[in-house]
C-alpha atoms as a PDB file:
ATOM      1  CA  UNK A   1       2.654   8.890 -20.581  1.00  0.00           C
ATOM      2  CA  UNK A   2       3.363   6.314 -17.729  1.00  0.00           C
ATOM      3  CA  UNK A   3       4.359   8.693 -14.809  1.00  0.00           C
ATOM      4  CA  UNK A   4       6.552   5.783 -13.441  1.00  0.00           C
ATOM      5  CA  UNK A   5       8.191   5.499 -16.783  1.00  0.00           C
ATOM      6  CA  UNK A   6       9.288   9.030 -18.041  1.00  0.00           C
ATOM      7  CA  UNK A   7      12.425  10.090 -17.838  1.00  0.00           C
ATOM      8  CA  UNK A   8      12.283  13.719 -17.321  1.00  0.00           C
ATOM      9  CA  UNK A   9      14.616  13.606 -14.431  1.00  0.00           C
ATOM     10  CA  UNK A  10      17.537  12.671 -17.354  1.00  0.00           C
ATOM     11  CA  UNK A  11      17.673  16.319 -18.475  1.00  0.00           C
ATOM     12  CA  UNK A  12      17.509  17.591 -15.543  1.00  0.00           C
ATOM     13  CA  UNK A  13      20.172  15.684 -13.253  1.00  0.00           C
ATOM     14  CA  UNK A  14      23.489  14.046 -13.462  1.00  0.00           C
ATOM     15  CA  UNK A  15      22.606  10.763 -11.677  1.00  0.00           C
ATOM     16  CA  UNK A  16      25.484   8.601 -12.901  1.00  0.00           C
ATOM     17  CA  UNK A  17      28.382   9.653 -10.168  1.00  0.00           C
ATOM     18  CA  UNK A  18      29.245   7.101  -8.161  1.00  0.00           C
ATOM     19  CA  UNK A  19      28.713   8.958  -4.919  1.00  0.00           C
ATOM     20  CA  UNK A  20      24.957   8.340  -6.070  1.00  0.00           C
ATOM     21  CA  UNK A  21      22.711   5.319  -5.335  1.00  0.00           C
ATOM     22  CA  UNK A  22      19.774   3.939  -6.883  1.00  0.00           C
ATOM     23  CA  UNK A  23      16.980   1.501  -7.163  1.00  0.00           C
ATOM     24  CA  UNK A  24      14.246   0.625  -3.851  1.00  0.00           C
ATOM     25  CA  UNK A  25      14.941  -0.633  -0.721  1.00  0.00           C
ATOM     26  CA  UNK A  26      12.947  -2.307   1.832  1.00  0.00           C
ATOM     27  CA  UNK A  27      13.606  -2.387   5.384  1.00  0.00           C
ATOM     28  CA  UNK A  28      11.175  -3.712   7.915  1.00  0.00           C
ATOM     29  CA  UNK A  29      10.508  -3.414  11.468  1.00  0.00           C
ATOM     30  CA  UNK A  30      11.239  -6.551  13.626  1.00  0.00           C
ATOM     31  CA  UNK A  31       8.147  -7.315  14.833  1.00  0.00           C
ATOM     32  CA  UNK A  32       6.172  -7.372  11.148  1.00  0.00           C
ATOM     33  CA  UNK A  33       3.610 -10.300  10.500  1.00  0.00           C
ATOM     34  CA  UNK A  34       5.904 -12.258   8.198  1.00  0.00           C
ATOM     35  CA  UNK A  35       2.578 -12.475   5.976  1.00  0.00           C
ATOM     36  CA  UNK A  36       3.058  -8.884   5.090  1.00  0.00           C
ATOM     37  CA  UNK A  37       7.028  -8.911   4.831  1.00  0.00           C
ATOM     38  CA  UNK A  38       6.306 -11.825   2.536  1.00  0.00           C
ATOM     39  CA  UNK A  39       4.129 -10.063   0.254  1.00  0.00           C
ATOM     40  CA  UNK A  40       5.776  -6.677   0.148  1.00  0.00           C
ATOM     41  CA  UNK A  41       9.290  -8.802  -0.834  1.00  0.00           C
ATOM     42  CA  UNK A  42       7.527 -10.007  -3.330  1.00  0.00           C
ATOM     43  CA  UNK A  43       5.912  -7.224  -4.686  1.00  0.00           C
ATOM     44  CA  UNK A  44       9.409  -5.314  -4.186  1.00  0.00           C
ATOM     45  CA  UNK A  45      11.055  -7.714  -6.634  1.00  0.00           C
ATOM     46  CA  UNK A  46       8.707  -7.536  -9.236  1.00  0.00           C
ATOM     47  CA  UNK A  47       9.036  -3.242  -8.741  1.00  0.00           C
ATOM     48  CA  UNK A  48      12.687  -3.792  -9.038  1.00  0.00           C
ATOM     49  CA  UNK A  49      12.290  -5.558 -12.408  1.00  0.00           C
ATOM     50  CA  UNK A  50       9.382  -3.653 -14.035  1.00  0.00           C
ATOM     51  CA  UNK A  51      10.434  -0.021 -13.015  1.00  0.00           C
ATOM     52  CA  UNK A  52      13.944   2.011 -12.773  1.00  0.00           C
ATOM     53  CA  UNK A  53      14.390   3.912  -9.507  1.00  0.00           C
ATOM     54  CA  UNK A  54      16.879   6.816 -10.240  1.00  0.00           C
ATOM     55  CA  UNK A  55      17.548   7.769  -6.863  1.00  0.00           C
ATOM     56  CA  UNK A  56      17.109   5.424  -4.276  1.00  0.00           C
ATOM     57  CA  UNK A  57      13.800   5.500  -1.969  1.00  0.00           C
ATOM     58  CA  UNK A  58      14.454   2.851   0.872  1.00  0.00           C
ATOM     59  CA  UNK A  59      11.041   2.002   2.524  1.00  0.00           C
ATOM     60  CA  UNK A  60      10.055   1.650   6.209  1.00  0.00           C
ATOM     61  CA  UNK A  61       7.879  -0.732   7.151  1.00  0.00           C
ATOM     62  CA  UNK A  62       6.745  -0.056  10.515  1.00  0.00           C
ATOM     63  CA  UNK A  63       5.042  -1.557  13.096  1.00  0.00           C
ATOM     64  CA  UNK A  64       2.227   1.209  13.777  1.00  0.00           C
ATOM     65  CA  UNK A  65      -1.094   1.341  12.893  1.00  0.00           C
ATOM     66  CA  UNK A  66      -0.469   5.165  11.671  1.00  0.00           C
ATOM     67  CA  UNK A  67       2.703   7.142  10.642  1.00  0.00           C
ATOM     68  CA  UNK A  68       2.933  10.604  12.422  1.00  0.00           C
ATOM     69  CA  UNK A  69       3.929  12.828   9.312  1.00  0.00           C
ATOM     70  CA  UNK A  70       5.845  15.729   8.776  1.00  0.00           C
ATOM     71  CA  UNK A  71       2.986  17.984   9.373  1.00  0.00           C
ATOM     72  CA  UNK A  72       1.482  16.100  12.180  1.00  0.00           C
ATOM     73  CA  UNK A  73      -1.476  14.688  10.556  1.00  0.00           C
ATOM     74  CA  UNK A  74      -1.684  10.706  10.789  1.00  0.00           C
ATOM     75  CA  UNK A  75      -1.866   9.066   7.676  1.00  0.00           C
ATOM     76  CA  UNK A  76      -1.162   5.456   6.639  1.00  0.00           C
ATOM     77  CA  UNK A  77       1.949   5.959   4.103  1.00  0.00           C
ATOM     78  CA  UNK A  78       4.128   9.318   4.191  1.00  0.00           C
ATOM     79  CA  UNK A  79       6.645  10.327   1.350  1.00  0.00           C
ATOM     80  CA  UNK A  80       9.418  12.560   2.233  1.00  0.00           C
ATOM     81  CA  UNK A  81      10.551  14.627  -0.463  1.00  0.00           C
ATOM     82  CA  UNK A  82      13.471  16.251  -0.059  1.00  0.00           C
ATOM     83  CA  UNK A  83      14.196  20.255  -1.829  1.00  0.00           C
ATOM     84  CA  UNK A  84      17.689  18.688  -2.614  1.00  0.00           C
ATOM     85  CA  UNK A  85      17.817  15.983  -5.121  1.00  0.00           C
ATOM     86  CA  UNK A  86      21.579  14.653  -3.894  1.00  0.00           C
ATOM     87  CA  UNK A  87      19.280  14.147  -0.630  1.00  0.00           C
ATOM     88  CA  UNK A  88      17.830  10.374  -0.771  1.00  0.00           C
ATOM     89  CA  UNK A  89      13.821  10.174  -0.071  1.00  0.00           C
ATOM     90  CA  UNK A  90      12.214   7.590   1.991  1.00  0.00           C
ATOM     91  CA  UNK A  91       8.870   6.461   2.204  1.00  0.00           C
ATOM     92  CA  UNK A  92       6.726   5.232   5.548  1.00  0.00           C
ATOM     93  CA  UNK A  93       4.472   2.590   5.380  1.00  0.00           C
ATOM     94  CA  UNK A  94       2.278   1.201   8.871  1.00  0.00           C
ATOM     95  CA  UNK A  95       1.752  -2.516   8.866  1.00  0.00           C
ATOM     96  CA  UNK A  96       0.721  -3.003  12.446  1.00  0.00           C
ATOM     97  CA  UNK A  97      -2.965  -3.308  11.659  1.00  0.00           C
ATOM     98  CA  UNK A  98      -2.617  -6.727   9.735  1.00  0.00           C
ATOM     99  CA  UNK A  99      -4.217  -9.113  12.411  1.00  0.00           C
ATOM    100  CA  UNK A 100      -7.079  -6.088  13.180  1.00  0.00           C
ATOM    101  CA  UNK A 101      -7.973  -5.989   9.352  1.00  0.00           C
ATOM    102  CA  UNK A 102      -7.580  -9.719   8.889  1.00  0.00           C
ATOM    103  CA  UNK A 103      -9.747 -10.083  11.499  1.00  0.00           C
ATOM    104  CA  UNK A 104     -12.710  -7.850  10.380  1.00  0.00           C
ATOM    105  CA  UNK A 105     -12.377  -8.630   6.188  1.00  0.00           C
ATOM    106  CA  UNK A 106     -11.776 -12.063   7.039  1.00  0.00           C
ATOM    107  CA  UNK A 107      -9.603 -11.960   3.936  1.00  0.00           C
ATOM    108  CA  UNK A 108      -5.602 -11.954   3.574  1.00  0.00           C
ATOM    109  CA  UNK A 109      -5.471 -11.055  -0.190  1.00  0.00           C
ATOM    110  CA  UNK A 110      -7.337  -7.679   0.614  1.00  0.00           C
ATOM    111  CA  UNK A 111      -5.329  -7.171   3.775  1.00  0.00           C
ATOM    112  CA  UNK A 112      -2.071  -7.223   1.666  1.00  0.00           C
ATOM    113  CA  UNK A 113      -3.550  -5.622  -1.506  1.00  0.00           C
ATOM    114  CA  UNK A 114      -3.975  -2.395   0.773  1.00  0.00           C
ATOM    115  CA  UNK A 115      -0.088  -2.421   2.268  1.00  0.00           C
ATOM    116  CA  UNK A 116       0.541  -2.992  -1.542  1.00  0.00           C
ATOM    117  CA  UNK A 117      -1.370   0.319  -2.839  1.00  0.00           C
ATOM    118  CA  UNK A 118      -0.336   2.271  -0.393  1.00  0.00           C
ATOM    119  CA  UNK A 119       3.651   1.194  -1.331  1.00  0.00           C
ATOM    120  CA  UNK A 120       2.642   2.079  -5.142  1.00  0.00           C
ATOM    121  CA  UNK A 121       0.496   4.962  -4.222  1.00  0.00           C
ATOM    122  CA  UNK A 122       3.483   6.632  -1.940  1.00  0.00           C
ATOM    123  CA  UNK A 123       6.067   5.377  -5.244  1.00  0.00           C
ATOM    124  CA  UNK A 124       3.791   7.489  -7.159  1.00  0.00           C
ATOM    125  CA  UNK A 125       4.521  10.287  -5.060  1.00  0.00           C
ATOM    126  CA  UNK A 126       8.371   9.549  -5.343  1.00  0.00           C
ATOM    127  CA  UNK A 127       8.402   9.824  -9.732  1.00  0.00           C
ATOM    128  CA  UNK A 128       6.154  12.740  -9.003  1.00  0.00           C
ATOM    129  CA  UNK A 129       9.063  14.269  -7.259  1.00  0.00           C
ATOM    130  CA  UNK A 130      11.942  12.625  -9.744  1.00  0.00           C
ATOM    131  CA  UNK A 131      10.356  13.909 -12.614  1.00  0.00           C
ATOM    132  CA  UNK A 132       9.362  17.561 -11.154  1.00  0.00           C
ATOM    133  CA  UNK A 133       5.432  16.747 -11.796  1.00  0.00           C
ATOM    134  CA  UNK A 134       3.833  20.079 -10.789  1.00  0.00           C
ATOM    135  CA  UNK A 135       0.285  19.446  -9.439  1.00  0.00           C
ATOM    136  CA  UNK A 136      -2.202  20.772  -6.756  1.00  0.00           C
ATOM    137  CA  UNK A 137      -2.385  18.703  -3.718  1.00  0.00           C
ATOM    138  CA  UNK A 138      -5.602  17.356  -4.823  1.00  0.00           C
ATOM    139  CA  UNK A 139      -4.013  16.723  -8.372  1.00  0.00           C
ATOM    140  CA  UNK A 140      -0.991  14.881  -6.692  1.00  0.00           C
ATOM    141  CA  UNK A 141      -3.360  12.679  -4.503  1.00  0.00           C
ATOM    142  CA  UNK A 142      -5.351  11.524  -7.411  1.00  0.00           C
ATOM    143  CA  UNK A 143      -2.876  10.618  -9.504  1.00  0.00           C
ATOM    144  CA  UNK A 144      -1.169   8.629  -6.821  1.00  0.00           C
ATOM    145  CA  UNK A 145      -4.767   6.440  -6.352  1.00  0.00           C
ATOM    146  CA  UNK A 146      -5.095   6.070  -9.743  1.00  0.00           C
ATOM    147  CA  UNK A 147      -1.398   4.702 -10.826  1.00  0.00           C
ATOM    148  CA  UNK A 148      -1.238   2.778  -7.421  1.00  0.00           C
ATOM    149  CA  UNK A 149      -4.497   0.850  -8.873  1.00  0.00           C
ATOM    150  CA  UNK A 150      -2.991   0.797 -11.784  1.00  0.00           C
ATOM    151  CA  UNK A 151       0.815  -0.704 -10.839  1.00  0.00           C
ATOM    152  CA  UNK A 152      -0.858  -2.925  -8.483  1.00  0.00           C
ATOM    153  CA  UNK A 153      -3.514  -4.611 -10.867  1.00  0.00           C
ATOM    154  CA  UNK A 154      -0.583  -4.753 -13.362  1.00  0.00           C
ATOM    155  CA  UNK A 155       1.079  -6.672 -10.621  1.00  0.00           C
ATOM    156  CA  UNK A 156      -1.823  -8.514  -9.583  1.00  0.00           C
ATOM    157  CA  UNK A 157      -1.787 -10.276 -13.134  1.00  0.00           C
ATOM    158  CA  UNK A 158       1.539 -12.039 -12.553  1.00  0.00           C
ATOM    159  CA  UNK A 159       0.131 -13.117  -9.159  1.00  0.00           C
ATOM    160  CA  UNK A 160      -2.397 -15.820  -7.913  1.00  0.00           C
ATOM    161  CA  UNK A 161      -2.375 -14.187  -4.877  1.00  0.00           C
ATOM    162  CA  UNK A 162      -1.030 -10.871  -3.378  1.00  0.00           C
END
């Protein structure tokens, strides 16, 4: 079972009204290192053509080295998962550490491969919440890591670089 694959969320919902919207959205702050914007296109396309996207998750690219979520905690991705299904999610991703990491790691590919995982890790999170996974916290964390890894070296194959 590929969590990003099942179609639970068939018997559940009635997705084909259409007042309803679907598929993954990017949307970028102005100021993002067109490095980054470049490789999260890209790897946005490829999601778009490997992957169905029931409801439609639109996500924020922002210029921030942290997201402030929900709870108040920092983090560097945030899903928001909404009680109401006819409510759209939207994910969070910060960007605005690309030149600091560059810097240190000296290496782009591993500077984008990180804004990459934490996109599939936080997508994870959304067909989690599609497909009304029930796990602990803990149990939702790791299987976010490990299908992020996953999507992302499956991606990684169609790719010299990220």
């Amino acid at each position: 079972m590929h969590i990003w694959t099942l179609e639970k969320w068939k018997h559940k919902y009635d997705f084909n009204s259409s007042s309803h919207r679907s598929g993954l959205r990017l949307i970028f702050d102005k100021n993002v290192h067109p490095e980054v914007r470049r490789s999260c296109i890209e790897f946005g396309v490829w999601l778009r053509k490997e992957y169905y996207f029931p409801i439609r998750v639109p996500i924020y690219f922002k210029t921030s080295r942290k997201i402030k979520t929900r709870d108040g905690d920092f983090a560097y991705g945030s899903f928001f998962r909404p009680s109401n299904k006819d409510v759209e999610p939207y994910i969070r991703i910060a960007v605005g550490d690309y030149n600091i990491l560059l810097e240190i790691w000296a290496n782009k590919d591993n500077v984008l491969s990180t804004y990459l995982s934490c996109m599939a890790h936080e997508l994870t999170h959304y067909f989690q919440w599609i497909n009304d996974i029930e796990l602990t916290k803990i149990g939702e964390e790791r299987q976010a890591t490990i299908y992020a890894d996953y999507v992302v070296d499956e991606y990684a194959e169609t790719r010299e670089h990220p």
